[in-house]
Protein backbone atom coordinates (compact mmCIF):
# COMPACT_ATOMS: atom_id res chain seq x y z
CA UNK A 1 170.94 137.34 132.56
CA UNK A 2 170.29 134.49 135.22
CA UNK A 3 170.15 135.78 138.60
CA UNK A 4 172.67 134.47 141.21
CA UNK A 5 172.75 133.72 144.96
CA UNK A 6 174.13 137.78 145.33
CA UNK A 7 170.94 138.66 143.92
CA UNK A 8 169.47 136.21 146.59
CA UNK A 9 169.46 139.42 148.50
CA UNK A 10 167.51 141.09 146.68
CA UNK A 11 164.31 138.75 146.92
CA UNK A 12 164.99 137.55 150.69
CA UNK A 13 166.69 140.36 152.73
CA UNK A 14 164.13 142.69 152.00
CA UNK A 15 161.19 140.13 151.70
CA UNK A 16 159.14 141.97 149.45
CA UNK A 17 156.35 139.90 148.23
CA UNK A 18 158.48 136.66 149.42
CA UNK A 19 155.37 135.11 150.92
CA UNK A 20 153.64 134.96 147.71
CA UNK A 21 156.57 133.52 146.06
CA UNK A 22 156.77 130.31 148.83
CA UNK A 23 152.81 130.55 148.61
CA UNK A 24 153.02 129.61 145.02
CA UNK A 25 155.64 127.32 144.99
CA UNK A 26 153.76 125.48 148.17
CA UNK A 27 150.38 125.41 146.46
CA UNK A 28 151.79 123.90 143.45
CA UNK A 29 153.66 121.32 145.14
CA UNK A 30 150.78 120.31 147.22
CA UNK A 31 148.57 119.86 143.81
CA UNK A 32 151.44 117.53 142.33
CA UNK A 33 152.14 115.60 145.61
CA UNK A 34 148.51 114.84 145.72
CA UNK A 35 148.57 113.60 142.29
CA UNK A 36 151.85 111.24 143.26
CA UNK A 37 149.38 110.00 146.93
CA UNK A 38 146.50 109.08 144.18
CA UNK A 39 149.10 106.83 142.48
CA UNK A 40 151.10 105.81 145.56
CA UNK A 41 148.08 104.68 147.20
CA UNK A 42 146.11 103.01 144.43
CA UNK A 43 149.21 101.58 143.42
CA UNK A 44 149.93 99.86 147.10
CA UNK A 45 145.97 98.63 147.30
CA UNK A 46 146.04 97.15 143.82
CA UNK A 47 148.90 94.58 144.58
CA UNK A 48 147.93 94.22 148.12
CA UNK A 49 144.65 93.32 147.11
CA UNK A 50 145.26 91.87 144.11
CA UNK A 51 148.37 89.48 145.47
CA UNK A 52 148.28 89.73 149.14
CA UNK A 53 152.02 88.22 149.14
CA UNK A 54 155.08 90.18 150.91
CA UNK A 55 157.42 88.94 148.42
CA UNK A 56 155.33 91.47 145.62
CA UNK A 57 154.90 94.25 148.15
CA UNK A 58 158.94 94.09 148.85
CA UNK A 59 159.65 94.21 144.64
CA UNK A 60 157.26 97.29 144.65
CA UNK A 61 159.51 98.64 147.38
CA UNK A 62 162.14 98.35 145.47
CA UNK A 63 161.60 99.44 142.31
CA UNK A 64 159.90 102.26 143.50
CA UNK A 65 162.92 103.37 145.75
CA UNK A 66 165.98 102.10 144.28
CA UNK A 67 166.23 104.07 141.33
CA UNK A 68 165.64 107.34 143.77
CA UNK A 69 168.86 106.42 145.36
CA UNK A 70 170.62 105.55 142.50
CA UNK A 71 170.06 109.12 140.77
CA UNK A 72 170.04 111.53 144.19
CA UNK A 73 174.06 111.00 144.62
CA UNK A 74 174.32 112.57 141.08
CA UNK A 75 171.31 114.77 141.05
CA UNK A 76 172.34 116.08 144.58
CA UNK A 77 175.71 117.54 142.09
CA UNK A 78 173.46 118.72 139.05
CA UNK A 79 171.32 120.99 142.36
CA UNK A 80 174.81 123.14 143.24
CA UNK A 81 175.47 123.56 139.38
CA UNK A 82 172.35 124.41 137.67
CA UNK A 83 169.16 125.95 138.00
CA UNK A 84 166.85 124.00 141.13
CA UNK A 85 163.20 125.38 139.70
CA UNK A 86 164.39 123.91 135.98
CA UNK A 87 165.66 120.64 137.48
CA UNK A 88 162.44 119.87 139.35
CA UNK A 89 160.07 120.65 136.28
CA UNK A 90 161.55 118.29 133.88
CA UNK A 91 161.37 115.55 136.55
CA UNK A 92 157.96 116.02 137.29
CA UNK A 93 156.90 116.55 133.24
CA UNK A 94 159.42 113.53 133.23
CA UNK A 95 156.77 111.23 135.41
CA UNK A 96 153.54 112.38 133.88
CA UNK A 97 155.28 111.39 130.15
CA UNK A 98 155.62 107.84 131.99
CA UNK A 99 152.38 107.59 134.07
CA UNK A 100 150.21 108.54 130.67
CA UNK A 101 152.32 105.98 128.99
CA UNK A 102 150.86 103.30 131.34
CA UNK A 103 147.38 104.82 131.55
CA UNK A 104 147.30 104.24 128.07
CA UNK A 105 148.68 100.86 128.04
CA UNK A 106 146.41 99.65 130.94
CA UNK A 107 143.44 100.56 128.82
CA UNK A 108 144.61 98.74 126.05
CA UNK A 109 145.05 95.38 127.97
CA UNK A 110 148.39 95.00 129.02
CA UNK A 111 148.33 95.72 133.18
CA UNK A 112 151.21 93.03 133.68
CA UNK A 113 152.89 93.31 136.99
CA UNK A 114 156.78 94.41 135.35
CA UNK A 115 154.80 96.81 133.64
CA UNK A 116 153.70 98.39 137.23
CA UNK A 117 156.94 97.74 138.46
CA UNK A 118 158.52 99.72 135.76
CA UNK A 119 156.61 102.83 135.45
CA UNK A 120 157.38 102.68 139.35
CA UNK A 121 161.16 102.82 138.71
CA UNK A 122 160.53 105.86 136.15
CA UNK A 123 158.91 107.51 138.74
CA UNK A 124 161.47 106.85 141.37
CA UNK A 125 163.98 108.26 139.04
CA UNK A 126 162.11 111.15 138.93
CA UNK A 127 161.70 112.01 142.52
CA UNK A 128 165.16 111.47 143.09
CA UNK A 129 166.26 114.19 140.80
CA UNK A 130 163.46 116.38 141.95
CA UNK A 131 164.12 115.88 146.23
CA UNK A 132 167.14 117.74 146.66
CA UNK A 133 166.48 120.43 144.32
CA UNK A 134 163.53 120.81 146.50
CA UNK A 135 164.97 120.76 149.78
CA UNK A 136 167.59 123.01 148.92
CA UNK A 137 165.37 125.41 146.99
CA UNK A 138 163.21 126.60 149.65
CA UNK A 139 165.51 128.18 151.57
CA UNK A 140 166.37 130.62 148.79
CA UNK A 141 162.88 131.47 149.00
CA UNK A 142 162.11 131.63 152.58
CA UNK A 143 164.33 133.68 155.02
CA UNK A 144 166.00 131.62 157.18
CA UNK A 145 164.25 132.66 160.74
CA UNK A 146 161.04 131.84 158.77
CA UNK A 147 162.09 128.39 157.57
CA UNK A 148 161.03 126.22 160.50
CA UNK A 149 157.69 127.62 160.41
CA UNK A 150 157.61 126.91 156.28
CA UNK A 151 158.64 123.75 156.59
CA UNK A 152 155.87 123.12 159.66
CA UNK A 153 153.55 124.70 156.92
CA UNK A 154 154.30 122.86 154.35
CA UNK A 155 154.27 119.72 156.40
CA UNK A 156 151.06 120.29 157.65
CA UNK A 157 149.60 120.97 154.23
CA UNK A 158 151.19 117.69 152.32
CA UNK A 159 150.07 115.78 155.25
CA UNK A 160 146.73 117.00 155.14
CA UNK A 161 146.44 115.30 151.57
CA UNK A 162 146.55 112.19 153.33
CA UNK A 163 142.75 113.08 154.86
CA UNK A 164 141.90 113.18 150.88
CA UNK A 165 143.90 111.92 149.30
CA UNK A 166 143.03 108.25 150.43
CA UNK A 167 138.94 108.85 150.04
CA UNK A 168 139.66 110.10 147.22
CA UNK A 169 142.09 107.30 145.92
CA UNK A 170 139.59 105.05 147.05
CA UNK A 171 136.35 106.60 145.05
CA UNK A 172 138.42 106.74 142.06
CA UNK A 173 140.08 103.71 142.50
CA UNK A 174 136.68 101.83 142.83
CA UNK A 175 134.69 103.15 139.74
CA UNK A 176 137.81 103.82 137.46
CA UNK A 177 140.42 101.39 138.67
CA UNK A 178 143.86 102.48 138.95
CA UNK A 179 143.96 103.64 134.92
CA UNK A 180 141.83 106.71 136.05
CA UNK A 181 144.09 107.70 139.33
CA UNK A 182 146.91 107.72 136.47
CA UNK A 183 145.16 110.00 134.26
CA UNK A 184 144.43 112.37 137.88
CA UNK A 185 148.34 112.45 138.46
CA UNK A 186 149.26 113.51 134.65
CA UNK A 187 146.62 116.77 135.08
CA UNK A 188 147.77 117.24 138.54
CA UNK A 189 151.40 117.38 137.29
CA UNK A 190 150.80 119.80 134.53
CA UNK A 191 149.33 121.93 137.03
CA UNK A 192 152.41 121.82 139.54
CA UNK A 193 154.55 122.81 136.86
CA UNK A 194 152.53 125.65 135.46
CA UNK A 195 152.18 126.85 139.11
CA UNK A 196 156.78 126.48 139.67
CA UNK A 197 157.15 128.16 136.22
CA UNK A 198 155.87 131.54 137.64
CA UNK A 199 158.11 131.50 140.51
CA UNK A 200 161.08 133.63 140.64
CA UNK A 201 163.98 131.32 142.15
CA UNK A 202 167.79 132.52 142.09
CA UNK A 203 170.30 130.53 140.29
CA UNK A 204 173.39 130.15 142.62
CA UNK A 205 176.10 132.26 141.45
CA UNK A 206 178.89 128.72 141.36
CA UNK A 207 176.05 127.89 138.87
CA UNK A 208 175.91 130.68 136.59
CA UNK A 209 179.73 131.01 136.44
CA UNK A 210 181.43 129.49 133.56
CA UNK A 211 184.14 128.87 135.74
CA UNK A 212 183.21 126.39 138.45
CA UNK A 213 184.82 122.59 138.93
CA UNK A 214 184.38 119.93 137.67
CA UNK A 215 181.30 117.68 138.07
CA UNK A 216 183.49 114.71 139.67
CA UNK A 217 185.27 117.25 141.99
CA UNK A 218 182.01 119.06 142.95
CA UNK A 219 181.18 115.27 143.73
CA UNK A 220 184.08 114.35 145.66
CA UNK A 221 183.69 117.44 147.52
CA UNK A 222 179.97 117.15 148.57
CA UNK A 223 181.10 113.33 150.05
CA UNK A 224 183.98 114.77 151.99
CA UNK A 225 182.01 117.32 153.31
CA UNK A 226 178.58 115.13 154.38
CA UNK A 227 180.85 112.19 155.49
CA UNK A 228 183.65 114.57 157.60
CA UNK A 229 180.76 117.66 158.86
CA UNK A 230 180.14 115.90 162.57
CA UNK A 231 176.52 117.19 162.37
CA UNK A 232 175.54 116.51 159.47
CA UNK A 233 176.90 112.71 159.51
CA UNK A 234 174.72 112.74 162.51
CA UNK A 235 171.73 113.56 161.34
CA UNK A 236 171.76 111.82 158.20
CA UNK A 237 172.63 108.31 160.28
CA UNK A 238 169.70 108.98 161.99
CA UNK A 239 167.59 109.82 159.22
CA UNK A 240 168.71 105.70 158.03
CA UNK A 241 168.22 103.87 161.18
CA UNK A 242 164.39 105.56 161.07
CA UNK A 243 163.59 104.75 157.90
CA UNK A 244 165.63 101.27 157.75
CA UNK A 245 163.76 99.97 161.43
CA UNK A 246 160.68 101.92 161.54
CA UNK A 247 159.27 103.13 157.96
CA UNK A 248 159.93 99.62 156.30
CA UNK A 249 158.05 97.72 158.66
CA UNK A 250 155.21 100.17 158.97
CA UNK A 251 154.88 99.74 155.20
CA UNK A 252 153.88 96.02 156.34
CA UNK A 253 151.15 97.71 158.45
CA UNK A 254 148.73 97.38 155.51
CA UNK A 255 149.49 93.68 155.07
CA UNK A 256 148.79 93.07 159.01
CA UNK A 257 145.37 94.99 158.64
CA UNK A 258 144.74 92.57 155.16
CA UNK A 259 145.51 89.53 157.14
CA UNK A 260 144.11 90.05 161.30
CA UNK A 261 141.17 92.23 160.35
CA UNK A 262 139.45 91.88 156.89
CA UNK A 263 140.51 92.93 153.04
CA UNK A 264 137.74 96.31 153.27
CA UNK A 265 139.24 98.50 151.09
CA UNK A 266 137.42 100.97 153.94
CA UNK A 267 139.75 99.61 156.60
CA UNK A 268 142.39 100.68 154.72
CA UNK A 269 141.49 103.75 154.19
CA UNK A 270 141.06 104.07 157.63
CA UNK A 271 144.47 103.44 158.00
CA UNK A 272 145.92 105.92 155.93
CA UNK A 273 143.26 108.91 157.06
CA UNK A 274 144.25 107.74 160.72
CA UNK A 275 148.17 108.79 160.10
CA UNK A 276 147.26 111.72 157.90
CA UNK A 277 144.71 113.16 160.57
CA UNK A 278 147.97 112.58 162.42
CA UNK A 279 150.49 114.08 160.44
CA UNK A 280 148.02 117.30 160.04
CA UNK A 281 148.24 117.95 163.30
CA UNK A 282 151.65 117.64 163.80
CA UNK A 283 152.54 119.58 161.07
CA UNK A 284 150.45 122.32 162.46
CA UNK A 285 151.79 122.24 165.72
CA UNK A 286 155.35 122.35 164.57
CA UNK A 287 154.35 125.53 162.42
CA UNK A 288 153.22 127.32 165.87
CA UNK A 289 155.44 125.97 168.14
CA UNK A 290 158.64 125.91 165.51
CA UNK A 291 160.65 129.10 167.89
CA UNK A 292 160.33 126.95 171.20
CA UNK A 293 161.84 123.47 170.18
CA UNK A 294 165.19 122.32 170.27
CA UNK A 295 166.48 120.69 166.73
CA UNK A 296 168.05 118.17 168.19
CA UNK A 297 166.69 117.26 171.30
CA UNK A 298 162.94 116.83 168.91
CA UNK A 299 164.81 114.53 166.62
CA UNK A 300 166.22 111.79 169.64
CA UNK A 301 162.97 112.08 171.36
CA UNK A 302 160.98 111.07 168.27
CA UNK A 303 163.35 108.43 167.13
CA UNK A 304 162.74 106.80 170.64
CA UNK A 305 159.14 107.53 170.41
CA UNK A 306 158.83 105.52 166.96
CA UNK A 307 160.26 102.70 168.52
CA UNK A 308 158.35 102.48 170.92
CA UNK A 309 154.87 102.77 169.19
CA UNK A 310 155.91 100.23 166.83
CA UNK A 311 156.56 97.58 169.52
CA UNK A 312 152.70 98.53 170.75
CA UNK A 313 151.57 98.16 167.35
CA UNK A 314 153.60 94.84 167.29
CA UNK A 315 151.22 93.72 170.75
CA UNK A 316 147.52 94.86 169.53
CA UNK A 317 144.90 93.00 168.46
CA UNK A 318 142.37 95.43 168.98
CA UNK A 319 141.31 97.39 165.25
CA UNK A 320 140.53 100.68 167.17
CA UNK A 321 143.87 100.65 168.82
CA UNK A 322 145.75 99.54 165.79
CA UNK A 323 144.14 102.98 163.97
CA UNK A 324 145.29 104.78 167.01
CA UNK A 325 149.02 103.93 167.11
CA UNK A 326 148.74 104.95 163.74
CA UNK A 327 147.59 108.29 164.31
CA UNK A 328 150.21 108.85 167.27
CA UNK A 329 152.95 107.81 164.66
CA UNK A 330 151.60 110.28 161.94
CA UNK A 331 151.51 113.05 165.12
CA UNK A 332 155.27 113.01 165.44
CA UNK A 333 156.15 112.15 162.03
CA UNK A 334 156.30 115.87 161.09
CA UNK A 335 158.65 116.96 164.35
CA UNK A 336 161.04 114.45 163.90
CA UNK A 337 161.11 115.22 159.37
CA UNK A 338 160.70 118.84 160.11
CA UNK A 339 163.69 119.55 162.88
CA UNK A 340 165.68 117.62 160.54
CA UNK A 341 165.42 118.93 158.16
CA UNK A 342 165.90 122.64 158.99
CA UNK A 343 168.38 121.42 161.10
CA UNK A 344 170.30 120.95 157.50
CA UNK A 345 169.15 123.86 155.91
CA UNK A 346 170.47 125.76 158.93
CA UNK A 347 174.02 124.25 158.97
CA UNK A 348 175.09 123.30 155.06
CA UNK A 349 175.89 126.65 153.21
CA UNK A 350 173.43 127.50 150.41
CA UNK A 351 175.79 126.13 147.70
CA UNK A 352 176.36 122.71 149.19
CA UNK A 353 172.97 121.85 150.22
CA UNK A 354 171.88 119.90 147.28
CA UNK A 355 174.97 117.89 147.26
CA UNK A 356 173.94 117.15 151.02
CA UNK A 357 170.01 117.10 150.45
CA UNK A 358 171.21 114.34 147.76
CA UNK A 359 172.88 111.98 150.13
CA UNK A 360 169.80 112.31 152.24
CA UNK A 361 167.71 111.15 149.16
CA UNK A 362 169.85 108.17 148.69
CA UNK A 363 169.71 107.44 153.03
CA UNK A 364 166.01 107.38 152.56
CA UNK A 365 165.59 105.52 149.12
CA UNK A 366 168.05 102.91 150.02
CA UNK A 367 167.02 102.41 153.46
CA UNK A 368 163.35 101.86 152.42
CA UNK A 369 163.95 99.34 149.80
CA UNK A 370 166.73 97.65 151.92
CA UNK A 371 164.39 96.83 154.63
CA UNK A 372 161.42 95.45 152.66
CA UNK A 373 163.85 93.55 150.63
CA UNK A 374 164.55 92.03 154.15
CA UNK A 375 161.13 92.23 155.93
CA UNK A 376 158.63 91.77 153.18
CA UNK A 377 159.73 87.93 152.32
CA UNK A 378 160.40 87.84 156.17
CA UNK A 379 156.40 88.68 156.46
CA UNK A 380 155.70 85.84 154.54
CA UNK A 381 157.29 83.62 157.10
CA UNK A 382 156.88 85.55 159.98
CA UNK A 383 154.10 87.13 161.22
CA UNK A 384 154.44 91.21 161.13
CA UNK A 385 153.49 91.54 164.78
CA UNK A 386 157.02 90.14 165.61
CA UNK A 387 158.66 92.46 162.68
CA UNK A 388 157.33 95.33 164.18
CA UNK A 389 158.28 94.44 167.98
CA UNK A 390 161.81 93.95 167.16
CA UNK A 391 162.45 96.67 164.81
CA UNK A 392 160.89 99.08 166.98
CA UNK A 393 163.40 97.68 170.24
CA UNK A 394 166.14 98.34 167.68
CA UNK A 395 165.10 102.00 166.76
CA UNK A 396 164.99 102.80 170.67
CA UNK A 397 168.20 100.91 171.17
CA UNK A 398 170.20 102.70 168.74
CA UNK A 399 168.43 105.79 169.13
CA UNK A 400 169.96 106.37 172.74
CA UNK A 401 173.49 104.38 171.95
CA UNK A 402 174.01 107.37 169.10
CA UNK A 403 173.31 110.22 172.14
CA UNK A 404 175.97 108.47 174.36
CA UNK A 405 178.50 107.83 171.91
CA UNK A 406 181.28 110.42 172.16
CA UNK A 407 180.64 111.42 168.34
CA UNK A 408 177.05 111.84 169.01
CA UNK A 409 177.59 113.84 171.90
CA UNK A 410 180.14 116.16 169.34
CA UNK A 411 177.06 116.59 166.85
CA UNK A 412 174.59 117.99 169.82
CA UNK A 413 177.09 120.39 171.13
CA UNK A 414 177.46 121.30 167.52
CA UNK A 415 173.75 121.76 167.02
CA UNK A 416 173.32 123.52 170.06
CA UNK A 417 175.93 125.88 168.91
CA UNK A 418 174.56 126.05 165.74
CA UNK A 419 171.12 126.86 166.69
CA UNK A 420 171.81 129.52 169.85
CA UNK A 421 173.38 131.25 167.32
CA UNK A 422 170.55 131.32 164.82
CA UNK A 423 168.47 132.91 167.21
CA UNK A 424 171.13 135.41 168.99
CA UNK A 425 171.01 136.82 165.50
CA UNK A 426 167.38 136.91 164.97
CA UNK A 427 167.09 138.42 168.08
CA UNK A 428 169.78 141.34 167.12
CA UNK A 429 167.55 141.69 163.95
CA UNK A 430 164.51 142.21 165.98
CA UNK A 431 166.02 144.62 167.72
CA UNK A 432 167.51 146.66 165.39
């Protein structure tokens, strides 16, 4: 008999042994996200290097994002209705079938660039079914005082891969070519899975019921309520403008290292240890400091913050100081994902959060592929240095327009709300 979110209670309020579970579950993601790095960065260098055209970069963009936002708005549903842990081990088994299918093709010959492109799409698919499950898994795991530290953790630990993962890209990627990162992500998948398979997650009880709605009313439902729920609008609106003005162009970042300062694959590794040293640290830092910063104000000051290290980035010509902005971006990367993020989990009830966790999916897929289908032909007439100037005024303009408009100020006080009482009743629990 499947156990439902009443028995939620039974692994959570009393937190027996809940620390191995998220333990577990963490360790196991971290071996399959470093697996997905290997191929994400091997991946980017091989066409960089291989093309050095915008137009290339922008199609990998978008077939490896698209599909991710096609599938979230429907996986997002299948999250509230069915098992998470199940849903998020046939996507990952899902993109290792696909990845050894082009490891295998690759040695025989055929490396043809819709070949890449397509295996990218697969994967995309795959991730998008997998995210919100995810997202909205963990707190059914992790008690909800403790989740802003977890997701510091966790954040922390993923961006720690990017110290290794990109040496490690690049020694692979050097004496085995990209076939052998592939081959590294199908073990590294295998292993995630084994590792999720021996965690006990709940099934929500609307899932195990026999009698629950429909799946175009639970879908109709989960749009009303992220579209209509002040806060969550909010957030998710800023979630797009960041990824639309400041991740897109930074994926360009790359291409202006290629073109001012030499093709060394060393340089860009540089890069990419630069904002995961960065990323490390602010991942730690949000784990310790997770009880003394406010949600929301974290998540305005960071969006203004990664506008205005991208116009910097848009003004340097100095290598040094182009690794350094890099490293400050990385820094507050995890304080702006990580407030945001709990922000959600704090405010959507447990049996809506994948339907919400899914639109945030499709915000970030969209928005990533929808700006370097924009910028990355742009690049190619354009230099990036401008790109990166003007999409980082935008961020910082919009950034403080949303705080002053009168629906923006709504979703603060809401948070506010929200929060104070989060830790009014920790504090009761403490002191009972």
């Amino acid at each position: 008999m499947p156990q439902t979110q009443d028995a939620k209670s039974a692994i959570t309020d009393s937190f027996e042994g809940w620390k191995r579970r998220v333990s577990v579950f963490l360790v196991g993601q971290t071996v399959t996200t470093f697996g997905s790095m290997l191929v994400q960065y091997a991946i980017l260098w091989h066409l960089t290097l291989t093309t050095k055209s915008g137009t290339v970069l922008a199609l990998a963009a978008i077939f490896g994002f698209l599909p991710q936002a096609i599938v979230s708005v429907f996986a997002g549903v299948w999250a509230d209705r069915i098992n998470r842990k199940v849903m998020i081990i046939v996507a990952d088994l899902s993109i290792a079938l696909a990845t050894f299918g082009l490891a295998l093709l690759m040695l025989s010959g055929v490396d043809d660039l819709w070949l890449i492109f397509l295996v990218m799409a697969v994967r995309s698919f795959g991730a998008g079914v997998q995210t919100p499950a995810i997202s909205a898994l963990l707190p059914q795991i992790v008690p909800t005082e403790k989740l802003m530290s977890v997701n510091g953790i966790n954040s922390s630990v993923q961006s720690s891969l990017m110290l290794l993962a990109p040496i490690a890209a690049a020694a692979v990627y050097a004496n085995f070519s990209l076939v052998g990162i592939l081959f590294i992500d199908v073990v590294t998948a295998i292993i995630g899975v084994a590792l999720l398979a021996t965690v006990a997650v709940p099934t929500l009880a609307r899932a195990a019921s026999l009698d629950k709605p429909s799946y175009l009313t639970d879908l109709k439902e989960g749009i009303n309520y992220t579209f209509t729920h002040e806060l969550v609008r909010w957030v998710i609106a800023i979630f797009g403008i960041v990824f639309l003005l400041i991740v897109a162009p930074s994926n360009l970042s790359p291409l202006m290292l290629v073109r001012n300062f030499g093709t060394e694959v060393w340089k860009l590794t540089v890069l990419e240890i630069s904002f995961g040293v960065g990323m490390a640290i602010g991942g730690a830092l949000m784990a310790i400091l997770a009880s003394k910063l406010d949600r929301i104000t974290t998540i305005i000051a960071t969006s203004v913050v990664f506008g205005v290290l991208a116009i910097v980035m848009g003004f340097t010509t100095n290598l040094i100081l182009f690794f350094g902005l890099f490293f400050l971006i990385g820094l507050i990367v995890p304080a702006f994902s990580t407030s945001a993020m709990t922000l959600l989990q704090e405010t959507v009830e447990p049996e809506r959060q994948g339907r919400v966790f899914g639109f945030v999916g499709i915000v970030m897929a969209v928005a990533m592929p929808l700006g370097m289908a924009i910028l990355g032909p742009l690049a190619d007439v354009v230099s990036v240095e401008s790109i990166l100037i003007a999409t980082g005024a935008l961020t910082v303009v919009i950034a403080v327009v949303a705080v002053l408009l009168p629906s923006g100020k709504r979703a603060i006080a809401a948070a506010h709300a929200s929060t104070g009482q989060s830790l009014e009743a920790q504090q009761d629990q403490a002191g009972k």
